[in-house]
C-alpha atoms as a PDB file:
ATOM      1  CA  UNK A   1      77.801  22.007 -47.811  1.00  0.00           C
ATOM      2  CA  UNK A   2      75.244  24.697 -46.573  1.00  0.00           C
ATOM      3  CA  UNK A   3      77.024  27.803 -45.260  1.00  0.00           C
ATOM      4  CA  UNK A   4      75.801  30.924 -43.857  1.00  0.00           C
ATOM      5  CA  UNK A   5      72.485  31.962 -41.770  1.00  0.00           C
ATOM      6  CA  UNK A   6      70.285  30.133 -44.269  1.00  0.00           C
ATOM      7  CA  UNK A   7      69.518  26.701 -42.856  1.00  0.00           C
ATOM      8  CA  UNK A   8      67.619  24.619 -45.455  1.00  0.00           C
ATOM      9  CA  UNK A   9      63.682  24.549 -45.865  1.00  0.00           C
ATOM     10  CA  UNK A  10      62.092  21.571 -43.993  1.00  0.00           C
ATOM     11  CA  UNK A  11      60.915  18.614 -46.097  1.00  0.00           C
ATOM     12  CA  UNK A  12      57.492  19.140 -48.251  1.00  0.00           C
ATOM     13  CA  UNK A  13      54.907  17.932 -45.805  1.00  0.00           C
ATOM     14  CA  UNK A  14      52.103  18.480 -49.116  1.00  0.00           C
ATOM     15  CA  UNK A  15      52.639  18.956 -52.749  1.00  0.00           C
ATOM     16  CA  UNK A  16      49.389  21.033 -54.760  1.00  0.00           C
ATOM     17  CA  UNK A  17      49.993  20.411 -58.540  1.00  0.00           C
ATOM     18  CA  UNK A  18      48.523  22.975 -60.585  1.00  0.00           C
ATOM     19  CA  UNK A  19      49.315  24.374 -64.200  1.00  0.00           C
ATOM     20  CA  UNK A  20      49.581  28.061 -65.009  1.00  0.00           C
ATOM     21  CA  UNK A  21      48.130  29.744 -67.456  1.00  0.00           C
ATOM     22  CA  UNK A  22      50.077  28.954 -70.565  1.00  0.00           C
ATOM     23  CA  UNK A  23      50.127  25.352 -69.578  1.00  0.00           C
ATOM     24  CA  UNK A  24      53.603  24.887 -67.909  1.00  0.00           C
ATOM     25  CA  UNK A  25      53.321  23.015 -64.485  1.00  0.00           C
ATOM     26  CA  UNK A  26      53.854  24.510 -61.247  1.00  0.00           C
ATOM     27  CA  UNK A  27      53.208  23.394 -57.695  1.00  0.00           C
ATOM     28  CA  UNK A  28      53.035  24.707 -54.198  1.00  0.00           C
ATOM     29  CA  UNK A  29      54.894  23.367 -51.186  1.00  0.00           C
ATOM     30  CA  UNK A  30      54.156  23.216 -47.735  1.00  0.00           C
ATOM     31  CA  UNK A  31      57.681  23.371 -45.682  1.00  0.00           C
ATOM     32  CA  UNK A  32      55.729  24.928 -42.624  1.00  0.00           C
ATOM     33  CA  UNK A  33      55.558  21.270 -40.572  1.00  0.00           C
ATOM     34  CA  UNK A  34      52.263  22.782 -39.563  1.00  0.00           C
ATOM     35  CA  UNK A  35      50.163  20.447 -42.151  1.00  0.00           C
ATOM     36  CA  UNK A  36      48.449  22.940 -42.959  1.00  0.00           C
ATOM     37  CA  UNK A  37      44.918  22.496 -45.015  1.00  0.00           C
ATOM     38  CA  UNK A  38      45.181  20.838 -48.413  1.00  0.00           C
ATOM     39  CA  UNK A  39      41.751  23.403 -49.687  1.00  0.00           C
ATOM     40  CA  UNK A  40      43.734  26.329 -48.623  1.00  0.00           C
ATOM     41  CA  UNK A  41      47.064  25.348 -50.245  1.00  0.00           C
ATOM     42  CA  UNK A  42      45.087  24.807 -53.001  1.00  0.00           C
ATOM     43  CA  UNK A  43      42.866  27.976 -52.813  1.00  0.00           C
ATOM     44  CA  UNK A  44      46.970  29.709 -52.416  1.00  0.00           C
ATOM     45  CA  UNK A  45      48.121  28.225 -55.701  1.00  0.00           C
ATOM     46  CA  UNK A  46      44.946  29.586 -57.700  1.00  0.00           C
ATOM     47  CA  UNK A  47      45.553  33.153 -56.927  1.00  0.00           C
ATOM     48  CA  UNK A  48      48.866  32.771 -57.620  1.00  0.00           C
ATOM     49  CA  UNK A  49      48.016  31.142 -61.044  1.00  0.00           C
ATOM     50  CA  UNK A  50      45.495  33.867 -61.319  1.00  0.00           C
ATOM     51  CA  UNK A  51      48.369  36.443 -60.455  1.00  0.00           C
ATOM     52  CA  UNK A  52      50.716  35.281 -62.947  1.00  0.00           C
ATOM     53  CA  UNK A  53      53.767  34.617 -60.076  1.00  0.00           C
ATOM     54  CA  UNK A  54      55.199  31.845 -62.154  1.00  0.00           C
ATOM     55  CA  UNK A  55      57.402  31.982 -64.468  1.00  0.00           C
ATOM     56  CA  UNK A  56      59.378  34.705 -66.461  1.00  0.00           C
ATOM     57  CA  UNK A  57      57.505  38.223 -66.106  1.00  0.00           C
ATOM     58  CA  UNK A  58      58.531  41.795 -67.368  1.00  0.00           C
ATOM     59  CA  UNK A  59      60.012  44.410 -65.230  1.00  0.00           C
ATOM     60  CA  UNK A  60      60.973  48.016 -65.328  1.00  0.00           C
ATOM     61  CA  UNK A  61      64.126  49.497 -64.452  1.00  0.00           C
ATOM     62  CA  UNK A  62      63.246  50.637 -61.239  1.00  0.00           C
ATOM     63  CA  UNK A  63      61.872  46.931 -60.518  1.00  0.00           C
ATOM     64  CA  UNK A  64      65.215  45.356 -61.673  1.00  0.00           C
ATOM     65  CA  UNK A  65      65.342  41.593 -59.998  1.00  0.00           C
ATOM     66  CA  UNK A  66      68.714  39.938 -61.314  1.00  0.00           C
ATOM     67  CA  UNK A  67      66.493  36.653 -63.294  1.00  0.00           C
ATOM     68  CA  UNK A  68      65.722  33.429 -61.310  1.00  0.00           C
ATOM     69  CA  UNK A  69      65.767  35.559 -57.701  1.00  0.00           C
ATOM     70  CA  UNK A  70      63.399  34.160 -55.795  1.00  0.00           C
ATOM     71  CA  UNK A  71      60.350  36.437 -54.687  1.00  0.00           C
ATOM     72  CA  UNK A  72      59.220  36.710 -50.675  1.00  0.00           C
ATOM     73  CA  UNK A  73      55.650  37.856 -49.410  1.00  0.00           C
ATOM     74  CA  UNK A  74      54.010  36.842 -46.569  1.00  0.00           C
ATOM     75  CA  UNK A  75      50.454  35.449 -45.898  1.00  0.00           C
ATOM     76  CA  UNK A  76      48.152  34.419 -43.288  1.00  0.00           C
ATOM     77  CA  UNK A  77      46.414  31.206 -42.903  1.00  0.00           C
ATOM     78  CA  UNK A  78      44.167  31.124 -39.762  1.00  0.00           C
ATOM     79  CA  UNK A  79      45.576  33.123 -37.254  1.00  0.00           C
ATOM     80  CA  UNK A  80      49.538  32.446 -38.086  1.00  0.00           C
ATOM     81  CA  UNK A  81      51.534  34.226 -40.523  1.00  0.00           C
ATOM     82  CA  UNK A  82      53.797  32.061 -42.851  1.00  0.00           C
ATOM     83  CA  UNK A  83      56.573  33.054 -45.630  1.00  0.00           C
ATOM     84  CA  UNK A  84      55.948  32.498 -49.025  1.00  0.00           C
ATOM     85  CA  UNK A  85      58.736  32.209 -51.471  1.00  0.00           C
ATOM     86  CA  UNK A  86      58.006  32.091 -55.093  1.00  0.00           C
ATOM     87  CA  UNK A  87      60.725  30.525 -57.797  1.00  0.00           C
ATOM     88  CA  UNK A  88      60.149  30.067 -61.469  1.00  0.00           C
ATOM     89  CA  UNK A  89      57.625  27.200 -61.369  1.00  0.00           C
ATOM     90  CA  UNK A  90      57.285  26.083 -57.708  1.00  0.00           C
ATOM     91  CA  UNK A  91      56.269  28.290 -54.333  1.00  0.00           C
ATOM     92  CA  UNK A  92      56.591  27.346 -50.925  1.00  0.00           C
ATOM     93  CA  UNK A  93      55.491  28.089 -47.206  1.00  0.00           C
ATOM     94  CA  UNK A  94      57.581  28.181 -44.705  1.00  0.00           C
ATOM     95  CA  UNK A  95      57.169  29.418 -40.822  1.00  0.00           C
ATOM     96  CA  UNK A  96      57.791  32.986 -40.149  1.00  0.00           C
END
């Protein structure tokens, strides 16, 4: 049952495999419906890699984030701007 003003993500139109840096797996999924290009998704999931965004990461009290919330941000690809939503080992795109 889905409830609310939160209508489920679109189905992964591309999957980018990657591994972080201690090894774990983590992948990045388009859910824009815009097929968008695989070097860029895959140019997206390096800098996060390179950024740490996966996985558990240590905050301060003024950063408090209740554990396994997922983070937003937003980037552009081309000319259109698309949200990015990062869990624990996966990230995805979505329209904005």
């Amino acid at each position: 049952m889905s409830g609310g003003n939160n209508p489920q993500p679109p189905p992964p139109g591309l999957r980018v495999a990657g591994r972080t840096a201690r090894g774990r797996a983590c992948e990045l999924l388009d859910c824009s419906g815009d097929a968008l290009p695989r070097p860029e998704l895959e140019r997206l999931l390096a800098e996060l890699i390179a950024a740490n965004a996966f996985g558990f990461r240590a905050r301060g009290a003024a950063d408090a984030v209740p554990i396994g919330q997922p983070e937003y941000a937003h980037v552009q690809i081309g000319e259109r701007l698309y949200r990015l939503i990062v869990e624990r080992h996966s990230a995805r795109l979505e329209r904005f």
